[in-house]
C-alpha atoms as a PDB file:
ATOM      1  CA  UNK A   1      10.596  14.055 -11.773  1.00  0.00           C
ATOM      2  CA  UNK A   2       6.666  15.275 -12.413  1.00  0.00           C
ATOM      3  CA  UNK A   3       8.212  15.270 -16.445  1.00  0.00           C
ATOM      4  CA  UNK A   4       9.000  11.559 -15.803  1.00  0.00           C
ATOM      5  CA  UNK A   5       6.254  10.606 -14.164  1.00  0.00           C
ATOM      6  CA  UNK A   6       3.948  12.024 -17.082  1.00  0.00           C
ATOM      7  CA  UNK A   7       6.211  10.252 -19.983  1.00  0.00           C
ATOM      8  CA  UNK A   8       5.541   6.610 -17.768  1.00  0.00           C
ATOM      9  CA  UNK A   9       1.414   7.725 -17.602  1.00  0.00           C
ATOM     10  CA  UNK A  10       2.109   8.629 -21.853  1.00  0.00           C
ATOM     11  CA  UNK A  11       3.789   5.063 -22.258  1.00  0.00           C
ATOM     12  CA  UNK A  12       1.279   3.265 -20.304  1.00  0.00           C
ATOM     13  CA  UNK A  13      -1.871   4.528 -21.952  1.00  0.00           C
ATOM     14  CA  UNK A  14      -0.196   3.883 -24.980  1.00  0.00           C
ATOM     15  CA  UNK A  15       1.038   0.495 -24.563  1.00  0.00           C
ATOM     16  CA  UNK A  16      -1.590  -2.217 -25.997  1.00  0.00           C
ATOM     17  CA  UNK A  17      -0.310  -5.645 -24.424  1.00  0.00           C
ATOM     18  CA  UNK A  18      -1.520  -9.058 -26.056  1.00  0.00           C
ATOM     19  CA  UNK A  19      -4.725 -10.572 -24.365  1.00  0.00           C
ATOM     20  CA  UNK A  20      -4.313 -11.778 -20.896  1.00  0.00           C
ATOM     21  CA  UNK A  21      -4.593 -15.392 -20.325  1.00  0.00           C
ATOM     22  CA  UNK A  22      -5.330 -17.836 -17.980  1.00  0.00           C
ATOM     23  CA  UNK A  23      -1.904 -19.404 -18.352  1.00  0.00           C
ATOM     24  CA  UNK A  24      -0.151 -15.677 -17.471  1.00  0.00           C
ATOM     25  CA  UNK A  25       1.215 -15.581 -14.791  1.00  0.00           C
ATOM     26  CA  UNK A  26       2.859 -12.262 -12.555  1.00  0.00           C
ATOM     27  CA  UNK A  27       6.464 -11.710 -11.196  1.00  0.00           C
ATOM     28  CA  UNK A  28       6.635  -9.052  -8.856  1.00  0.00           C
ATOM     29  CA  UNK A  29      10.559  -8.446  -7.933  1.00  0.00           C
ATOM     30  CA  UNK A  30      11.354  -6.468  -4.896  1.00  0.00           C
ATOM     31  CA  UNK A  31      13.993  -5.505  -2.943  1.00  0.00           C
ATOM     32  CA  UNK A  32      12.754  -7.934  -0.547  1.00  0.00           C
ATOM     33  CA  UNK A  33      12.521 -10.483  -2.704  1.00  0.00           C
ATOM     34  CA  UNK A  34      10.343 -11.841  -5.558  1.00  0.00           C
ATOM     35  CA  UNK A  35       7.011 -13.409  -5.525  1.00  0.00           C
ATOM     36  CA  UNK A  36       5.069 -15.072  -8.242  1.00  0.00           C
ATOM     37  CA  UNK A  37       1.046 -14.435  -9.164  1.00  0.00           C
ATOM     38  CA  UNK A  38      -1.868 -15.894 -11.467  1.00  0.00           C
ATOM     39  CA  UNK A  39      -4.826 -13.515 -12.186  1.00  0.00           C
ATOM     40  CA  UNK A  40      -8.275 -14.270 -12.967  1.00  0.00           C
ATOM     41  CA  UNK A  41      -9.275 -13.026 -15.997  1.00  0.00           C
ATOM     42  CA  UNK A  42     -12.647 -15.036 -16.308  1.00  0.00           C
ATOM     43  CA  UNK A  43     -13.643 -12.942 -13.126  1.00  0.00           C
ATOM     44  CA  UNK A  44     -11.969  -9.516 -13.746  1.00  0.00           C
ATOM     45  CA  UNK A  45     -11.239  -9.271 -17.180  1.00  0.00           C
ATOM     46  CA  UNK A  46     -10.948  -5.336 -17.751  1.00  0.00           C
ATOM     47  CA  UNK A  47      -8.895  -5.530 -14.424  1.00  0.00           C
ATOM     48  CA  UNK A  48      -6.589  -8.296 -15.525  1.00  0.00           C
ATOM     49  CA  UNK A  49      -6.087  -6.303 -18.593  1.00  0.00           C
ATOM     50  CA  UNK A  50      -5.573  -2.991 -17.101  1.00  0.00           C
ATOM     51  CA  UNK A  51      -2.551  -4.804 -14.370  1.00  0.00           C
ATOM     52  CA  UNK A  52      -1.068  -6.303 -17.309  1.00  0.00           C
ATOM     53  CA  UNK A  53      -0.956  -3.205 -19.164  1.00  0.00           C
ATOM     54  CA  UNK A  54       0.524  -1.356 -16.426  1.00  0.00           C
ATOM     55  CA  UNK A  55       3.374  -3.940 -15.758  1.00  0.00           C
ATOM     56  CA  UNK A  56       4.198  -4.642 -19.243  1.00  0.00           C
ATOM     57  CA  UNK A  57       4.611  -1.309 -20.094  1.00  0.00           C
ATOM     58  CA  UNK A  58       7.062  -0.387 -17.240  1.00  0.00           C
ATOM     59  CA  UNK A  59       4.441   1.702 -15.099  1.00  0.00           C
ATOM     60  CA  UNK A  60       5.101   0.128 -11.973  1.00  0.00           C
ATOM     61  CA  UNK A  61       8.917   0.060 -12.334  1.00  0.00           C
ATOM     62  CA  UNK A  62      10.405   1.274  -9.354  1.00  0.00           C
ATOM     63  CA  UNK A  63       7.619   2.377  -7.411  1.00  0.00           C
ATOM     64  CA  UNK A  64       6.878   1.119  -3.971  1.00  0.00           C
ATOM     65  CA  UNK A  65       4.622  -0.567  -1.347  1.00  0.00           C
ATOM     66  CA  UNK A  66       3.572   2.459  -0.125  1.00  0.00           C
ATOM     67  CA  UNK A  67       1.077   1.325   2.678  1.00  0.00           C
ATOM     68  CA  UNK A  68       1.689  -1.318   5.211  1.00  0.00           C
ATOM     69  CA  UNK A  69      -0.794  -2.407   7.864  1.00  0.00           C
ATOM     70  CA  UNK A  70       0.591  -6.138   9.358  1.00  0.00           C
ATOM     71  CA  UNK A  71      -3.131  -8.279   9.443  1.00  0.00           C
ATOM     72  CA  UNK A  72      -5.033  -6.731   6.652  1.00  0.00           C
ATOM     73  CA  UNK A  73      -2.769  -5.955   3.831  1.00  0.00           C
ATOM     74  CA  UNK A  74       0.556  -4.148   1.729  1.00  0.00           C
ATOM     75  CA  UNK A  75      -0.452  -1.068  -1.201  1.00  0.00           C
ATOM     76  CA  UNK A  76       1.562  -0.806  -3.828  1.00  0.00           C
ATOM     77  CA  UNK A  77       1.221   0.899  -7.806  1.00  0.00           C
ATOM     78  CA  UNK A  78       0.971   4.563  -7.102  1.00  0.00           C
ATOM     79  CA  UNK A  79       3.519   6.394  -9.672  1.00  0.00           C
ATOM     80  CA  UNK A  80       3.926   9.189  -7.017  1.00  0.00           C
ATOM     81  CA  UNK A  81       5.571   6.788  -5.239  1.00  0.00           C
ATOM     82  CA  UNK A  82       8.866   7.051  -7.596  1.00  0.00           C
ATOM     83  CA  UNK A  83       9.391  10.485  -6.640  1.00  0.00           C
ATOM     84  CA  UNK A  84      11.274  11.636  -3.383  1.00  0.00           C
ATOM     85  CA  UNK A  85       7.840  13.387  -1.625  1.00  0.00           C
ATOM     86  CA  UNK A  86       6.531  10.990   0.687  1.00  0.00           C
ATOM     87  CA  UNK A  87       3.295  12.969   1.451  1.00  0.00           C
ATOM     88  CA  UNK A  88       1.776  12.288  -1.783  1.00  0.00           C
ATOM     89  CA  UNK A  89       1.940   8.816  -1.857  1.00  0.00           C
ATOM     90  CA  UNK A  90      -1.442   7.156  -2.221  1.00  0.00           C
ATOM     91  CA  UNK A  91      -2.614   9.838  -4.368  1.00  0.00           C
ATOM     92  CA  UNK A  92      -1.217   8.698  -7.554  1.00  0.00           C
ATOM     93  CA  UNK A  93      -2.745   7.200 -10.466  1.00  0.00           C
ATOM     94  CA  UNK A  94      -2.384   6.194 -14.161  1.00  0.00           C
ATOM     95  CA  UNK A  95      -4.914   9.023 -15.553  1.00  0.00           C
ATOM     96  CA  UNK A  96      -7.662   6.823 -16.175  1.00  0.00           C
ATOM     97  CA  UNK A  97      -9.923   4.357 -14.286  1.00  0.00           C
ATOM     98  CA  UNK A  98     -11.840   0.807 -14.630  1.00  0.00           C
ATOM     99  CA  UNK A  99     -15.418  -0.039 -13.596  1.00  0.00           C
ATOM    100  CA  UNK A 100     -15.802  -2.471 -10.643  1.00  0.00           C
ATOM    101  CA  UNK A 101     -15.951  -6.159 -11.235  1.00  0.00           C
ATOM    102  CA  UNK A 102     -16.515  -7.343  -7.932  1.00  0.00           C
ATOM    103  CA  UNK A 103     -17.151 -11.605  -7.582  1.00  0.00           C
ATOM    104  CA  UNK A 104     -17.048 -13.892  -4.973  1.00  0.00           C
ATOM    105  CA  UNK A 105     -13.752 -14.487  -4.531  1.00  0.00           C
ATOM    106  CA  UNK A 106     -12.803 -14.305  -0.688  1.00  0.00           C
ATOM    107  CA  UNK A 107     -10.392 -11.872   0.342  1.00  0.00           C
ATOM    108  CA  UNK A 108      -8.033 -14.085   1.721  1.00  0.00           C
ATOM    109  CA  UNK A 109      -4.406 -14.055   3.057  1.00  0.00           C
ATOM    110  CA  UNK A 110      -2.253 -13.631  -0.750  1.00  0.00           C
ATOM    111  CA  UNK A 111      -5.342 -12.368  -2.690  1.00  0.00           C
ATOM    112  CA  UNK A 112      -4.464  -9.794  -5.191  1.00  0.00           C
ATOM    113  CA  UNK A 113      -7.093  -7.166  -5.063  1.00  0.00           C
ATOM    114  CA  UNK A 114      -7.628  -3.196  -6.508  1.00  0.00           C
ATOM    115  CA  UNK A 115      -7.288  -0.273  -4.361  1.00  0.00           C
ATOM    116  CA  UNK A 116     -10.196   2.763  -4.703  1.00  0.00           C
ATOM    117  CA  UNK A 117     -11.565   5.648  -3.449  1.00  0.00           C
ATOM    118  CA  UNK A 118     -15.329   5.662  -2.518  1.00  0.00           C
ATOM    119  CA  UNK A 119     -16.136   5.345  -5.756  1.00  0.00           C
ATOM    120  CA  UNK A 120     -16.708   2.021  -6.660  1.00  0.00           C
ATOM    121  CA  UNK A 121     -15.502   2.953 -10.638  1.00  0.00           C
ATOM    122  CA  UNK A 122     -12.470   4.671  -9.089  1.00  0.00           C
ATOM    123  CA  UNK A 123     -10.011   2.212  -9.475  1.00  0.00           C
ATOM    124  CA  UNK A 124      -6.420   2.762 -11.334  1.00  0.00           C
ATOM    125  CA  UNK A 125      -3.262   1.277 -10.357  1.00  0.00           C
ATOM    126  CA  UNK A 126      -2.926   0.987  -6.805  1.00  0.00           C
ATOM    127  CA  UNK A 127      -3.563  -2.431  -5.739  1.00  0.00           C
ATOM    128  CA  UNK A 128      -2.912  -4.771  -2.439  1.00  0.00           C
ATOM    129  CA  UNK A 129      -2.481  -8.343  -1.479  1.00  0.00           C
ATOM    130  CA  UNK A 130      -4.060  -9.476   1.053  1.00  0.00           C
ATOM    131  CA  UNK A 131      -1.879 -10.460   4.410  1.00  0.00           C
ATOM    132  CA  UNK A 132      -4.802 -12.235   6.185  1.00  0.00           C
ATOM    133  CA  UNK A 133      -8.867 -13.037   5.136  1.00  0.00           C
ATOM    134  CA  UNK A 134     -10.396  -9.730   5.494  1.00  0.00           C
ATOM    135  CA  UNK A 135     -14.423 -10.780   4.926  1.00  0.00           C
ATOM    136  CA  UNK A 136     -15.204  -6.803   5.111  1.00  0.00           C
ATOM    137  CA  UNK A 137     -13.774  -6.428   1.603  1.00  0.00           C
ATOM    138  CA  UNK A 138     -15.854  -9.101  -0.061  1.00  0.00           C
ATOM    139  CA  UNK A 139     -17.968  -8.086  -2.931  1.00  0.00           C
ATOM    140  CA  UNK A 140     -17.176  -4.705  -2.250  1.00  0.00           C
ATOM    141  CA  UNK A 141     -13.219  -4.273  -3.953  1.00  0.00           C
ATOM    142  CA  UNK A 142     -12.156  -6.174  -7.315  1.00  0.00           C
ATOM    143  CA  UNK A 143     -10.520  -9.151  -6.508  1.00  0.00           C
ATOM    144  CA  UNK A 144      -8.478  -9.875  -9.863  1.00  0.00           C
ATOM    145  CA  UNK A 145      -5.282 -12.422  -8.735  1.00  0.00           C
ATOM    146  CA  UNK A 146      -3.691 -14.741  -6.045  1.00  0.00           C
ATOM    147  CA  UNK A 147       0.211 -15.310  -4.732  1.00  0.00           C
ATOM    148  CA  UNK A 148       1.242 -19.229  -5.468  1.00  0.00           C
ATOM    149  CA  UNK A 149       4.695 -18.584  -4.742  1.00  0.00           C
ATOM    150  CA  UNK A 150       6.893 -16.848  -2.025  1.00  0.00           C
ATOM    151  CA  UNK A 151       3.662 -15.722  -0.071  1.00  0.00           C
ATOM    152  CA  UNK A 152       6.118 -15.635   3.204  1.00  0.00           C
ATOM    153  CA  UNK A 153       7.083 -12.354   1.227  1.00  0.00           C
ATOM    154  CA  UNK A 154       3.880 -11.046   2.134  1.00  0.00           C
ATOM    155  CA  UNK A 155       4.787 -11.675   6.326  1.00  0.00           C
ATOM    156  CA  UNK A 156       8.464 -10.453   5.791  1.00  0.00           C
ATOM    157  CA  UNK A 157       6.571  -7.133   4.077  1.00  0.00           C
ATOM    158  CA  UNK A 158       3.642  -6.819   6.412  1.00  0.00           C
ATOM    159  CA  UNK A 159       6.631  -7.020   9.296  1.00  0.00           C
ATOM    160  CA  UNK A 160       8.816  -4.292   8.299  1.00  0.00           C
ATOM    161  CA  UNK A 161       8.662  -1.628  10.871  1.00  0.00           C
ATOM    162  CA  UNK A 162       6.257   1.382   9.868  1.00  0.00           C
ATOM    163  CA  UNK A 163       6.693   5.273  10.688  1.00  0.00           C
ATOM    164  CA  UNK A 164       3.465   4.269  12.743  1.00  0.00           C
ATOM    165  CA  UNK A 165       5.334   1.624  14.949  1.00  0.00           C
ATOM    166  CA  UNK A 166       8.558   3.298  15.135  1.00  0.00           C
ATOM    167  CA  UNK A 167       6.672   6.457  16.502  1.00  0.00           C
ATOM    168  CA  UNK A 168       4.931   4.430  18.995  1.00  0.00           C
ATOM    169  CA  UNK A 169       7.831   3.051  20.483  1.00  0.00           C
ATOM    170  CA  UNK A 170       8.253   6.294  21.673  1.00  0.00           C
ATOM    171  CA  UNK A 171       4.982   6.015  23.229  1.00  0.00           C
ATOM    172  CA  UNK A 172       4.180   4.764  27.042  1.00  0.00           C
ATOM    173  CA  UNK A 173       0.826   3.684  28.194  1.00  0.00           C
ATOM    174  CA  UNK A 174       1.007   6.064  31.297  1.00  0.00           C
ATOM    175  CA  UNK A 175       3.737   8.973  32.624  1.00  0.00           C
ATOM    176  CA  UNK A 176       6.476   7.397  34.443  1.00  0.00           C
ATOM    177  CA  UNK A 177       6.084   8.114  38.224  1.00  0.00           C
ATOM    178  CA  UNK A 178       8.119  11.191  38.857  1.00  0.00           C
ATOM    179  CA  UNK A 179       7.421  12.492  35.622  1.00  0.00           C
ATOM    180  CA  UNK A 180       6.889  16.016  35.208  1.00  0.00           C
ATOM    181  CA  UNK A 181       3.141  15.768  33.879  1.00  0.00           C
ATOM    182  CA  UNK A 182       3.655  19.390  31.891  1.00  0.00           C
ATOM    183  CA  UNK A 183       6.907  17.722  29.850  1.00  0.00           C
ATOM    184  CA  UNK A 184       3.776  15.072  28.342  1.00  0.00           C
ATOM    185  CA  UNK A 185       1.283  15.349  25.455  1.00  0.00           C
ATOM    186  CA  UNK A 186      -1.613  13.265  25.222  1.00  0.00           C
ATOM    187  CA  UNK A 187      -2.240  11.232  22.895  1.00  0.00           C
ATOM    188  CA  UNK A 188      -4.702   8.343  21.421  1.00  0.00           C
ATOM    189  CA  UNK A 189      -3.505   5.250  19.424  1.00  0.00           C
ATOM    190  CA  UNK A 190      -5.236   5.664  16.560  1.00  0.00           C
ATOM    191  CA  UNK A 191      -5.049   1.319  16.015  1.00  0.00           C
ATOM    192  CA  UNK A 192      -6.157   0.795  20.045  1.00  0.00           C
ATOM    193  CA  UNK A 193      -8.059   4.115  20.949  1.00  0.00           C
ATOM    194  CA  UNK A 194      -6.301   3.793  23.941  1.00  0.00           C
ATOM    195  CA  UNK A 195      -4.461   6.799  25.596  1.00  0.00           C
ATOM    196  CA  UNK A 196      -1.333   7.094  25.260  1.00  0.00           C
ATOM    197  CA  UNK A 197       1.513   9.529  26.480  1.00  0.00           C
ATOM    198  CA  UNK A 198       4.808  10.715  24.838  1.00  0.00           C
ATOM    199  CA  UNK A 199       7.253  13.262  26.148  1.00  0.00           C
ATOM    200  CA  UNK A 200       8.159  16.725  24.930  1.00  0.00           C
ATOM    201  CA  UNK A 201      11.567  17.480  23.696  1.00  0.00           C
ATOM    202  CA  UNK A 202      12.576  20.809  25.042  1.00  0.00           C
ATOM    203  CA  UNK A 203      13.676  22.600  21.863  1.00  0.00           C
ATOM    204  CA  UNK A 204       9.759  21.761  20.626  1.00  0.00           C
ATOM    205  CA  UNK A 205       6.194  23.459  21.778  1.00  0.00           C
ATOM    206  CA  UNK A 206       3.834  21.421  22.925  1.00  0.00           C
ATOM    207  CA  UNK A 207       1.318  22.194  20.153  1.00  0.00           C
ATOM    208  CA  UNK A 208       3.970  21.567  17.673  1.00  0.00           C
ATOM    209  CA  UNK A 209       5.077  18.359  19.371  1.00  0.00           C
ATOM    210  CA  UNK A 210       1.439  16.801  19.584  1.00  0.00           C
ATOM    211  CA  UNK A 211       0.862  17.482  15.874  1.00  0.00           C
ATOM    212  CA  UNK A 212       3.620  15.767  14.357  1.00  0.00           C
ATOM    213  CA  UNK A 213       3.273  12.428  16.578  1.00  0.00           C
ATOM    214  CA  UNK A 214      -0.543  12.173  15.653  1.00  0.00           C
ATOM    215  CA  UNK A 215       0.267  12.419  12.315  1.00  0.00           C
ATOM    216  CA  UNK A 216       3.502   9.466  12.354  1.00  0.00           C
ATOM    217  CA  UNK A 217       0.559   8.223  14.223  1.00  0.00           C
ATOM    218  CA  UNK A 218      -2.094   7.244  11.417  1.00  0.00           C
ATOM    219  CA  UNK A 219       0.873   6.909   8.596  1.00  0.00           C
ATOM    220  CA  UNK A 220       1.301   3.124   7.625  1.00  0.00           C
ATOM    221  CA  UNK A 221       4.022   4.181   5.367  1.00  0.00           C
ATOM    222  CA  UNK A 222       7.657   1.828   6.034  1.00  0.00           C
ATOM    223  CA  UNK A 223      10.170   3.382   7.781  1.00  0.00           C
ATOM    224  CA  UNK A 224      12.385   2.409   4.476  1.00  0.00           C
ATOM    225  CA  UNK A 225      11.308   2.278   0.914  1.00  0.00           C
ATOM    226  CA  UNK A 226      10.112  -1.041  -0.015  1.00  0.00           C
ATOM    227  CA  UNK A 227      10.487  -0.585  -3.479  1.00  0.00           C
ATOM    228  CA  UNK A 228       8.907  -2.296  -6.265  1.00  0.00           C
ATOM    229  CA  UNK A 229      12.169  -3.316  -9.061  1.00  0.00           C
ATOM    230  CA  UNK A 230       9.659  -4.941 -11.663  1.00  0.00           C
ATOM    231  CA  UNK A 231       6.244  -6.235 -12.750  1.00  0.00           C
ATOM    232  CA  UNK A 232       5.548  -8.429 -15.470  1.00  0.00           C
ATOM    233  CA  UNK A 233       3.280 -10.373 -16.622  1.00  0.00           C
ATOM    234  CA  UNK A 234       3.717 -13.494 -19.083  1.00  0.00           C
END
């Protein structure tokens, strides 16, 4: 797999797609269903450029939305994603980056934007869409596209049950009266910052136990792949 990944990241860089224009416009299939884009080239053109590249070139083929958080937004584009290692996803990238081009354009619900690191020059390929206006962003991450078709895609996406939710299921707000208090680790939501308690299987130490629910705790990742079939844009 790390061989495939690097002949996709040769193809890519390679691949020199015509100009983007204003009349492209973006298919994103899924295995949730399809949803169609426009980008803004007049605003972002090295990011338009760099999507279009990615996309036409098969980069994104297969990979997955990687980071769900229902009210802000979905992740997608990271290669690593492909591959059958969950803890590396987010990391990924194409091998080189594009400077910022922020604007103001709002980040609003269906706004396709670029993911980064701190560095405002750090982006790649990860990008998001926007599943409500999140102000906070604004002028501060490259706002390059917008959904004009399917955007309930984005809700039936931003819905699907994360390792985060699932694990707080398992969750209660307090120990049930009667409980032994010894059999129950402590814990704080990470989304709340509320205390929270969840119970310790026998055949697991405490310390063990605590570890591995705070970290399904602060993963966004889907319980199930949401994967990515095909990007292209024409």
């Amino acid at each position: 797999m790390p061989f495939e990944i690097e002949k996709i990241k040769k193809k890519a860089f390679e691949y020199e797609p015509k100009p983007v224009s204003a009349e492209d416009t973006v298919i994103i299939r899924t295995n949730q269903g399809n949803m169609k884009l426009i980008l803004y080239p007049e605003i972002a053109p090295k990011h338009c450029y760099n999507f279009k590249k990615l996309a036409n070139s098969g980069f994104y083929d297969g990979t997955t939305f990687h980071r769900i958080i229902p009210s802000f937004m979905i992740q997608g584009g990271d290669i690593l994603s492909r591959d059958s290692k969950d803890s590396n996803d987010g990391q990924g990238g194409p091998g080189w980056t594009v400077d910022a081009e922020f604007s103001k354009k709002k980040h609003e619900k269906g706004v396709l934007s670029m993911a980064r690191s701190s560095d405002p020059n750090s982006a790649g390929s990860q990008f998001f869409i926007c599943h409500s206006s999140s102000p906070h962003l604004d002028g501060k991450y490259t706002v390059f596209g917008k959904v004009v078709q399917n955007i309930n895609l984005i809700d039936k996406i931003a819905n699907i049950p994360t390792i985060y939710s699932e694990t707080r299921k398992m969750c209660y707000n307090r120990i049930p009266e009667g409980s032994n208090e010894e059999s129950w680790v402590e814990l704080i939501d990470p989304k709340t910052r509320k205390k929270i308690y969840s119970k310790v299987p026998e055949e697991i130490s405490k310390d063990s136990f605590r570890f591995e629910i705070n970290s399904k705790l602060r993963n966004n990742q889907p319980a199930f792949a949401i994967r990515i079939l095909s990007i292209r844009v024409n």
